[in-house]
N, C-alpha and C. Protein backbone atom coordinates (compact mmCIF):
# COMPACT_ATOMS: atom_id res chain seq x y z
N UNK A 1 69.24 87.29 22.06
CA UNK A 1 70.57 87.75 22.30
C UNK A 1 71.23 88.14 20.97
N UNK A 2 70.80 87.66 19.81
CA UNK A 2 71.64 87.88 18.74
C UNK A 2 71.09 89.12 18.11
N UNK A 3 69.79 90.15 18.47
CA UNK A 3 69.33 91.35 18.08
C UNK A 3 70.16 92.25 18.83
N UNK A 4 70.54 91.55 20.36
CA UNK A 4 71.31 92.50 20.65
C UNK A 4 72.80 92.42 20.32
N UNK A 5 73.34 91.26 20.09
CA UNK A 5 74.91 91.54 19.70
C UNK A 5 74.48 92.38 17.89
N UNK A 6 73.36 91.89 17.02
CA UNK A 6 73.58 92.48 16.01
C UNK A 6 73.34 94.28 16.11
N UNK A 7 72.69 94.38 17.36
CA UNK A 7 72.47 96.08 17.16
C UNK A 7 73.91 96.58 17.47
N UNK A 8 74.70 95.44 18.16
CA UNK A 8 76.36 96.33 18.81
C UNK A 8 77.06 96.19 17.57
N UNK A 9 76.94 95.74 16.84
CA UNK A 9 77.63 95.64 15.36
C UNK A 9 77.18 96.37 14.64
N UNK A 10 75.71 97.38 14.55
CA UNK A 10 75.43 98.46 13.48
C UNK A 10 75.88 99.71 14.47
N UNK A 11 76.52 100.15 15.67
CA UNK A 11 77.09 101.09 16.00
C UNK A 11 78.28 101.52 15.22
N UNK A 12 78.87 102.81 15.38
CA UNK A 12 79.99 103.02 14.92
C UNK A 12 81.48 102.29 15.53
N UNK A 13 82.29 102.17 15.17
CA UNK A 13 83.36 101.80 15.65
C UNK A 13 84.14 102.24 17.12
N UNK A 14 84.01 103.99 17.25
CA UNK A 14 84.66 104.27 18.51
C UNK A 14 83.51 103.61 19.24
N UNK A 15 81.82 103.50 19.62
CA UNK A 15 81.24 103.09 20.05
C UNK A 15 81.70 101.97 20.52
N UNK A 16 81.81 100.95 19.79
CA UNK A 16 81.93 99.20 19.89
C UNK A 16 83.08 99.22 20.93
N UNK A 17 84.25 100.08 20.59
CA UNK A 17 85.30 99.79 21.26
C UNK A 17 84.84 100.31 22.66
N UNK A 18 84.36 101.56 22.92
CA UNK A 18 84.36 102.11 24.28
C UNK A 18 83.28 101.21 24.87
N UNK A 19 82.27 100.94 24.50
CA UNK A 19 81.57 99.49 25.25
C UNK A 19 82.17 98.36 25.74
N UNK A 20 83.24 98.42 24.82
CA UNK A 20 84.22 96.67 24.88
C UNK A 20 84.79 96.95 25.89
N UNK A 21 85.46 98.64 25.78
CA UNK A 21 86.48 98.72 27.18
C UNK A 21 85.80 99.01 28.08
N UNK A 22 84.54 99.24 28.61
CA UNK A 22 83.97 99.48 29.71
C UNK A 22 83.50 98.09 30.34
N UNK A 23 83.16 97.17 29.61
CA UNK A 23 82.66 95.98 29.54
C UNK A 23 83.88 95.19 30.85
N UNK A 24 85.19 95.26 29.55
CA UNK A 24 86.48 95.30 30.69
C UNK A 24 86.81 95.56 31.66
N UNK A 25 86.84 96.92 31.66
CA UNK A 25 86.79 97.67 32.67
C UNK A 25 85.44 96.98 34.09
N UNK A 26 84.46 97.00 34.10
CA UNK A 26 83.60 96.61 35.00
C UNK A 26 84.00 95.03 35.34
N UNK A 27 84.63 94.30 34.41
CA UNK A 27 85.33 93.14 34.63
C UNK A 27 86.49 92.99 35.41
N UNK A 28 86.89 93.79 34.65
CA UNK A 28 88.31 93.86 36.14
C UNK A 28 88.04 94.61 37.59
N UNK A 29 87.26 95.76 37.60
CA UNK A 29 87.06 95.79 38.64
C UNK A 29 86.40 94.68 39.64
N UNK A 30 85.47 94.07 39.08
CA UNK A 30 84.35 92.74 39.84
C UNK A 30 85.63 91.53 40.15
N UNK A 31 86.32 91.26 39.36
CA UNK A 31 87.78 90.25 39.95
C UNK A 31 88.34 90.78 41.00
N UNK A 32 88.84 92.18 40.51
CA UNK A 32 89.47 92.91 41.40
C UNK A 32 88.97 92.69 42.98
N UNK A 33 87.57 93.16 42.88
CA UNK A 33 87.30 93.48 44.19
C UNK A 33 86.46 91.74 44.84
N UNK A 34 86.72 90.98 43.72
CA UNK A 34 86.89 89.42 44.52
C UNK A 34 87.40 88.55 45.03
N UNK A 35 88.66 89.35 44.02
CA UNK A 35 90.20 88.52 44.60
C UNK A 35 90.62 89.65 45.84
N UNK A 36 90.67 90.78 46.20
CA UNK A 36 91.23 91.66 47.06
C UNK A 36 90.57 91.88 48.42
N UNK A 37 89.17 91.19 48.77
CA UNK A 37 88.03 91.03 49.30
C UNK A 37 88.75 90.66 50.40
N UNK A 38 89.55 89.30 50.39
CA UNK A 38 89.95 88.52 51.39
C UNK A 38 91.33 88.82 51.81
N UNK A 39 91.97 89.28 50.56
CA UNK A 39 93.10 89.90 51.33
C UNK A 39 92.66 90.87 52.19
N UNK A 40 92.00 91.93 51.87
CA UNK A 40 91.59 92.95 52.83
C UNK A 40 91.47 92.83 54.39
N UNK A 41 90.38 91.51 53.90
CA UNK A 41 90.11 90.93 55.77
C UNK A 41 91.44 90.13 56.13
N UNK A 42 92.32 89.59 55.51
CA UNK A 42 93.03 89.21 56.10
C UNK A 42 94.05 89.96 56.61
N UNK A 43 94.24 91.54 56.23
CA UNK A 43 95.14 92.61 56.37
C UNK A 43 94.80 92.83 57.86
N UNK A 44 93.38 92.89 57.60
CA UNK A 44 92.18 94.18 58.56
C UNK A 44 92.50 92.52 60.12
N UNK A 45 92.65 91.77 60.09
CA UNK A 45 93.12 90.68 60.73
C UNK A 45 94.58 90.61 61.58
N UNK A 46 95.74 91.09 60.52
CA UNK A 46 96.56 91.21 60.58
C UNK A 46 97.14 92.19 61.29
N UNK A 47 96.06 93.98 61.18
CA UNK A 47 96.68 94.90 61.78
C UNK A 47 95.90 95.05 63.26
N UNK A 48 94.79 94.35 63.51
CA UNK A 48 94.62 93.55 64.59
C UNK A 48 95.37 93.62 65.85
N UNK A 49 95.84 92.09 65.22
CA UNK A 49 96.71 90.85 65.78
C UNK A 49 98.26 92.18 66.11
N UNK A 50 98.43 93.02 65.47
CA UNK A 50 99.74 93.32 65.37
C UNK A 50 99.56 94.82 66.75
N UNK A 51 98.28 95.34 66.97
CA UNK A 51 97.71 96.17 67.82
C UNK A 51 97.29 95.43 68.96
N UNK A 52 97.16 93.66 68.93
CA UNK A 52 97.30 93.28 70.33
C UNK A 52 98.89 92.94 70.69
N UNK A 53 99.46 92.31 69.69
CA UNK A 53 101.23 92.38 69.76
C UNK A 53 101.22 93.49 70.87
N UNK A 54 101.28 94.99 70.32
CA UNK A 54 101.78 96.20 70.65
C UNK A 54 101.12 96.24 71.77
N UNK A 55 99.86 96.22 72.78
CA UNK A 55 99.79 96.56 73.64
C UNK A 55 99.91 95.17 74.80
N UNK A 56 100.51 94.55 74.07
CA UNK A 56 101.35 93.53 75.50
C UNK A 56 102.46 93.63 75.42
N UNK A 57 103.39 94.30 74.75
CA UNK A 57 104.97 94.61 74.78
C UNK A 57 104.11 95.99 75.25
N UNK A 58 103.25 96.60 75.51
CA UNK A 58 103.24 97.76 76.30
C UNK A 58 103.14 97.57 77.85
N UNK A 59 102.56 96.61 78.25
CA UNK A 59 102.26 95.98 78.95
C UNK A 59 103.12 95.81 79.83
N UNK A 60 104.06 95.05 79.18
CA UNK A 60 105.55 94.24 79.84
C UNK A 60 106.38 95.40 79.72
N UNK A 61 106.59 95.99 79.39
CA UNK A 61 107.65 97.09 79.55
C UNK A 61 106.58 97.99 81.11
N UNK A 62 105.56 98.06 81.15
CA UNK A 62 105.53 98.59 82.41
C UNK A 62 105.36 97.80 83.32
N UNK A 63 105.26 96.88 83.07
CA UNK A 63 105.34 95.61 84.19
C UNK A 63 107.62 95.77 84.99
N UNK A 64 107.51 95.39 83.57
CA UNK A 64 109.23 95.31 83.91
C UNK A 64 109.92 96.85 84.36
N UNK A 65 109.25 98.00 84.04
CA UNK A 65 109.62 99.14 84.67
C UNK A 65 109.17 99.77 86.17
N UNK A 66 107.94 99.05 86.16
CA UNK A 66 107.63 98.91 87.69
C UNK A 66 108.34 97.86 88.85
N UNK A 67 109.44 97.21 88.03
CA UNK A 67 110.38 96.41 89.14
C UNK A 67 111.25 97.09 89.50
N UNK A 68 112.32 97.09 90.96
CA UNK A 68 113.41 97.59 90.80
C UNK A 68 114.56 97.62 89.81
N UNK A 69 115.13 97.98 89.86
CA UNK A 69 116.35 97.34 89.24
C UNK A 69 117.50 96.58 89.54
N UNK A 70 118.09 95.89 88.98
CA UNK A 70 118.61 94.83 89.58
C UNK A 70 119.84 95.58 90.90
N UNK A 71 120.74 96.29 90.37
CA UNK A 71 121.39 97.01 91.36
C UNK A 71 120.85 97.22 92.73
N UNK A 72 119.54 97.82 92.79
CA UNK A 72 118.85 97.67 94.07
C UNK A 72 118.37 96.37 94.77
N UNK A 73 117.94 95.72 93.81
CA UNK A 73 117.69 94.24 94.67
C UNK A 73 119.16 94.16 94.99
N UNK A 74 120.61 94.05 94.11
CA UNK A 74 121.64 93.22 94.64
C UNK A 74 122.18 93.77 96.05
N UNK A 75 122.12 94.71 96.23
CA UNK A 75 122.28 96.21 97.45
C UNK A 75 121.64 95.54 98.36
N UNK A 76 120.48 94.75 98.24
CA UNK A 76 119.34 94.66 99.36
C UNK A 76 119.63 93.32 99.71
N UNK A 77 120.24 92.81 98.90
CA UNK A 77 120.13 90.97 99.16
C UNK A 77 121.76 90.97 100.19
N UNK A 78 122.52 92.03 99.50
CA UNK A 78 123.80 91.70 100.66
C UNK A 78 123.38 92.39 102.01
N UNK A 79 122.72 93.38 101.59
CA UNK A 79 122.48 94.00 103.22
C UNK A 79 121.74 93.26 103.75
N UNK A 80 120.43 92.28 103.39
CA UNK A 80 120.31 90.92 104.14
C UNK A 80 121.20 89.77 104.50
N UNK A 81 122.33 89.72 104.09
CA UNK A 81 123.14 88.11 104.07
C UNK A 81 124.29 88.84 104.81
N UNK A 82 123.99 90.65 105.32
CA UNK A 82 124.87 90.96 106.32
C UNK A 82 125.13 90.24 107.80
N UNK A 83 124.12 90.53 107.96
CA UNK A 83 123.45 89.73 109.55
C UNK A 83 123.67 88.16 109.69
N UNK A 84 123.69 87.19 108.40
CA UNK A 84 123.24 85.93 108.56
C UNK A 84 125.47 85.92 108.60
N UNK A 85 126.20 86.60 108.12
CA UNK A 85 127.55 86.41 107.89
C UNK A 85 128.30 86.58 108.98
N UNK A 86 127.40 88.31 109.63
CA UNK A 86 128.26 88.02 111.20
C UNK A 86 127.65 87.01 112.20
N UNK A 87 126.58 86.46 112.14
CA UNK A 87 126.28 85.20 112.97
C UNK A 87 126.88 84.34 112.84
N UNK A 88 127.50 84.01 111.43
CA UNK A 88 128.19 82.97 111.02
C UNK A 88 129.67 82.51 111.95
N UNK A 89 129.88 83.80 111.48
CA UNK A 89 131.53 84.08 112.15
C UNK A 89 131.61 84.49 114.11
N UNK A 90 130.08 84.68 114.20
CA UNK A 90 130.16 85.05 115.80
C UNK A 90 130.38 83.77 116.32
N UNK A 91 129.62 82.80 115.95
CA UNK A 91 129.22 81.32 116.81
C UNK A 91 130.85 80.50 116.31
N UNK A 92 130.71 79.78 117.93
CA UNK A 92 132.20 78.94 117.43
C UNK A 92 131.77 77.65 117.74
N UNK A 93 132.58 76.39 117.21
CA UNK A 93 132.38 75.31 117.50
C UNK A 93 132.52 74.84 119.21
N UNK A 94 132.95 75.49 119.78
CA UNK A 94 132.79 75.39 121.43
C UNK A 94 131.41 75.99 121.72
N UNK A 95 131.06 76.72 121.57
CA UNK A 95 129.97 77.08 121.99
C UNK A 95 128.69 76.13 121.73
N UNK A 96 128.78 75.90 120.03
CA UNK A 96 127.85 74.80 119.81
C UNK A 96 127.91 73.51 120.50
N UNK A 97 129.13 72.67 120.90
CA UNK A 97 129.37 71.96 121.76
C UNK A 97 128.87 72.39 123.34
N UNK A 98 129.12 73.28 123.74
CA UNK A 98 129.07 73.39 125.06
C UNK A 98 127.32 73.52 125.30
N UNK A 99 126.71 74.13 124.57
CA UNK A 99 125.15 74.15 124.03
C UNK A 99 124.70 72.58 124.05
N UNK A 100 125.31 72.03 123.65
CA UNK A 100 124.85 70.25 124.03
C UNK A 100 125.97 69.70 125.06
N UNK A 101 126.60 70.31 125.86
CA UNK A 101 127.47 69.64 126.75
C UNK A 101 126.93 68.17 127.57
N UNK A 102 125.37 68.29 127.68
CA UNK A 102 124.86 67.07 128.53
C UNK A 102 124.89 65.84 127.21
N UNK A 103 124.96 66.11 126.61
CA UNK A 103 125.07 65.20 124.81
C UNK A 103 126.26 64.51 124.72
N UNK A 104 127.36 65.40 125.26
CA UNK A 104 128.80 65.25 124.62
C UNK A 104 128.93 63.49 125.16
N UNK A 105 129.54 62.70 124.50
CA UNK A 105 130.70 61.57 124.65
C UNK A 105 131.90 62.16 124.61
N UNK A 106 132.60 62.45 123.78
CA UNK A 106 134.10 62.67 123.58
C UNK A 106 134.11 63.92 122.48
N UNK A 107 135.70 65.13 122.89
CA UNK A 107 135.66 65.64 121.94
C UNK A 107 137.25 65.82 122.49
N UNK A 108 137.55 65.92 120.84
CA UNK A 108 138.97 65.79 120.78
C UNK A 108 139.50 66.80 119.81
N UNK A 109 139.38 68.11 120.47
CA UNK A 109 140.19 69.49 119.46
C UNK A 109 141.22 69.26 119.12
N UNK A 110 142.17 68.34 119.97
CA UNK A 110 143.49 68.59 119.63
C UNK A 110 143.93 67.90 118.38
N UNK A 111 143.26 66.92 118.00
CA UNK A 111 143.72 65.86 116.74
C UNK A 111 143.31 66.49 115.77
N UNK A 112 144.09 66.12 114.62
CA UNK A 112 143.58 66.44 113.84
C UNK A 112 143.35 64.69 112.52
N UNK A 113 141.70 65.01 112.08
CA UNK A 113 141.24 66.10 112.27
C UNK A 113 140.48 66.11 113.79
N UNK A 114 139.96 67.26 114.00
CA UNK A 114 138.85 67.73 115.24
C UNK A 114 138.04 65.85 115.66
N UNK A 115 137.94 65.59 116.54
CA UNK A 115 136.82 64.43 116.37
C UNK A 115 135.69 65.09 118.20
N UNK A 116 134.37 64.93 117.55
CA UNK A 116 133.14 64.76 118.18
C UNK A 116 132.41 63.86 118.27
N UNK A 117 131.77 63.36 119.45
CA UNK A 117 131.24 62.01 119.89
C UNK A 117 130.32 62.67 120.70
N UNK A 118 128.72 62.40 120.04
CA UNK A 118 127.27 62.77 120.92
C UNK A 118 126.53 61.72 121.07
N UNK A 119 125.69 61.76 121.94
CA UNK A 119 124.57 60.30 122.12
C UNK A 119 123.12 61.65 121.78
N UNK A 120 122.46 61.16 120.62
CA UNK A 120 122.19 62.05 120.30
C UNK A 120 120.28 61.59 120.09
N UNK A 121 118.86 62.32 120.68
CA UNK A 121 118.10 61.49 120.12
C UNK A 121 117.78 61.63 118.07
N UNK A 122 117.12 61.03 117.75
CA UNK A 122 116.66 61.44 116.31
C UNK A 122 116.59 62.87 116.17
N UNK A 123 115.61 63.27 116.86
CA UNK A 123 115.15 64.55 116.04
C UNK A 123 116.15 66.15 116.58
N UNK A 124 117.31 65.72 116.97
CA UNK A 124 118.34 66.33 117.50
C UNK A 124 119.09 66.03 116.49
N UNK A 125 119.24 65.66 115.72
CA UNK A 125 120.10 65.69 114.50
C UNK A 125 120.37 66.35 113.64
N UNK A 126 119.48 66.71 113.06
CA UNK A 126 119.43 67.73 111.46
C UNK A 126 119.67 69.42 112.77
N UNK A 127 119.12 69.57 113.90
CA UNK A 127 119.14 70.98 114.44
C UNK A 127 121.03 71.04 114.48
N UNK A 128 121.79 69.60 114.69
CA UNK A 128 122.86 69.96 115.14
C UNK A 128 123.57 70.01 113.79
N UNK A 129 123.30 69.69 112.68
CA UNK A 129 123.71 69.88 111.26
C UNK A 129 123.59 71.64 110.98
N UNK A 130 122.44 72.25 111.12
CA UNK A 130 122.30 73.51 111.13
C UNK A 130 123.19 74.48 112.05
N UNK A 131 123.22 73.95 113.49
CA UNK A 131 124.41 74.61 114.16
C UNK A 131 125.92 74.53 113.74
N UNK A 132 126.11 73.43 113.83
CA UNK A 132 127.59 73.36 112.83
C UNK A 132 127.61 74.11 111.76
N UNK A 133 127.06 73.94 110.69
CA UNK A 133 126.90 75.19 109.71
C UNK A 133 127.32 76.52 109.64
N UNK A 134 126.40 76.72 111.46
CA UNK A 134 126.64 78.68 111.73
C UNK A 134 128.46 78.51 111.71
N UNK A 135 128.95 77.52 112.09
CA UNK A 135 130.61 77.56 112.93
C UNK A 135 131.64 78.03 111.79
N UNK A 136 132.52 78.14 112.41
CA UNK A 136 133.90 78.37 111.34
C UNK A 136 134.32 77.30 110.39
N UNK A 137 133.75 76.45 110.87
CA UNK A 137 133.95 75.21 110.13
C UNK A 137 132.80 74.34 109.29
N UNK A 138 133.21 74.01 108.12
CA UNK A 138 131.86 73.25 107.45
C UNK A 138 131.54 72.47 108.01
N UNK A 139 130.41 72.44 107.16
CA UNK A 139 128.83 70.74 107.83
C UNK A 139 130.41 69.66 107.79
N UNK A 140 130.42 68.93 108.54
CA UNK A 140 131.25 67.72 108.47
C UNK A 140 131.46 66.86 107.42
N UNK A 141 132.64 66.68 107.00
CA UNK A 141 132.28 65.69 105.45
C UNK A 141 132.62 64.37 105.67
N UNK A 142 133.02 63.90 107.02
CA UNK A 142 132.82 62.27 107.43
C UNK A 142 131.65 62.28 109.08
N UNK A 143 131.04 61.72 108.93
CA UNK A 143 130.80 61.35 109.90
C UNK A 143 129.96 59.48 110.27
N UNK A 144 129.82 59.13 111.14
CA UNK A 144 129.32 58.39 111.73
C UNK A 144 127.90 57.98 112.22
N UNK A 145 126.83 57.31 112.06
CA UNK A 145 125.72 57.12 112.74
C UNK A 145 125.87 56.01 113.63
N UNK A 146 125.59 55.56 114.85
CA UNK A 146 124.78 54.11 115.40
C UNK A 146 123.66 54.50 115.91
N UNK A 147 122.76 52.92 115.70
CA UNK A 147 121.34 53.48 116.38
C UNK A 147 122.06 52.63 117.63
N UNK A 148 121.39 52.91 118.78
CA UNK A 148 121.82 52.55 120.10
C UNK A 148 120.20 52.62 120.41
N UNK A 149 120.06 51.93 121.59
CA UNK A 149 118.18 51.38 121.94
C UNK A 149 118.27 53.03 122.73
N UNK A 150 118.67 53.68 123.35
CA UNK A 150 118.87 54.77 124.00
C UNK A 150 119.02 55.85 122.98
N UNK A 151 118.83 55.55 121.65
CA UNK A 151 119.11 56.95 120.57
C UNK A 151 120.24 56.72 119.83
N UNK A 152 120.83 57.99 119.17
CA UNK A 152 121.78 58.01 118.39
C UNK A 152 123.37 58.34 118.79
N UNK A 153 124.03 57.80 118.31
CA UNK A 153 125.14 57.36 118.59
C UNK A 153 126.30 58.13 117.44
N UNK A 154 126.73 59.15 117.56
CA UNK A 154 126.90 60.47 116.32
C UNK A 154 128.43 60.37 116.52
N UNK A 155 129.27 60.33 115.60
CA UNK A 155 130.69 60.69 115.58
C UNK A 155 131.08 61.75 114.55
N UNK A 156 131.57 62.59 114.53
CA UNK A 156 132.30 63.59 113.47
C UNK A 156 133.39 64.00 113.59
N UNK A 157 134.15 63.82 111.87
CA UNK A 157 135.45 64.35 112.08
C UNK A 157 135.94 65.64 111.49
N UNK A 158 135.82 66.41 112.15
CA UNK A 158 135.93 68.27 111.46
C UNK A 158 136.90 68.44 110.79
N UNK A 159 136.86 68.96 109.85
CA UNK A 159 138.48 69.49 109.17
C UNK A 159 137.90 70.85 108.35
N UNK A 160 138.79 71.77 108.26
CA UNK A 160 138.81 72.91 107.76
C UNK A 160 139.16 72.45 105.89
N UNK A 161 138.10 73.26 105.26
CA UNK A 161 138.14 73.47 104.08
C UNK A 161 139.78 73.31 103.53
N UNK A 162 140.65 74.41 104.22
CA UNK A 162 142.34 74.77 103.60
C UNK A 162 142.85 73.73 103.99
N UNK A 163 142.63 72.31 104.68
CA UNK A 163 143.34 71.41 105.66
C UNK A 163 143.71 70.63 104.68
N UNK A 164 145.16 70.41 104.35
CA UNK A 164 145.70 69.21 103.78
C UNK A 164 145.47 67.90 104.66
């Protein structure tokens, strides 16, 4: 090794130097391209990841453009809850009564509030919660249970929502 560093020392001077800087030169590139190696893949990773990003926000935008829009669902949901509103208001609490007339114990429109008295079995219960419902008047907010060996034994006292 020392014939050859002594032959780089009997060259001329621009020589020595342009060896030195090439020497460099091939040095920095070999770092260069050791340290930049992994950034690369981690770029080449990065623009990836950022091209699956983009085609699932492509995705969802035609997902979400293939829905209606909300205006049309809201259009569609009242023109359904049309029908369920005039049923509401068609059915009256006489009718639902008179519909269980063989049921009735006592009913007393005139007091206030309203009072209803049914002998009622179990599974006649929750159907007559749902009929009341359809009426002008809410689900009942007092009422009564007895079990009786013959079934249920039902009292309710109606009052209108505005009723002081």
């Amino acid at each position: 090794m020392s014939e050859l560093f002594q032959g780089w020392l009997r060259l001329s001077l621009p020589w020595r130097l342009g060896s030195l800087a090439l020497l460099a030169l091939i040095l920095l590139i070999a770092g260069w391209l050791m340290l930049l190696r992994p950034q690369y893949q981690a770029r080449e990773a990065q623009l990836w990841h950022l091209a699956d990003i983009g085609q699932q926000q492509q995705q969802r935008r035609q997902q979400l453009n293939a829905r209606p829009p909300i205006a049309t669902l809201q259009d569609e949901i009242a023109r359904l809850q049309q029908p369920a509103i005039a049923n509401s208001t068609a059915a009256s609490l006489e009718s639902v009564i008179a519909t269980r007339g063989s049921l009735l114990e006592a009913w007393h429109p005139d007091s206030q509030p309203q009072q209803l008295a049914l002998q009622l079995s179990w599974h006649q219960f929750v159907p007559l919660f749902t009929a009341l419902a359809t009426t002008a008047l809410p689900v009942p907010q007092r009422f009564q249970l007895q079990a009786e060996p013959h079934g249920l034994r039902t009292q309710f006292w109606l009052e209108r929502d505005d009723a002081e």
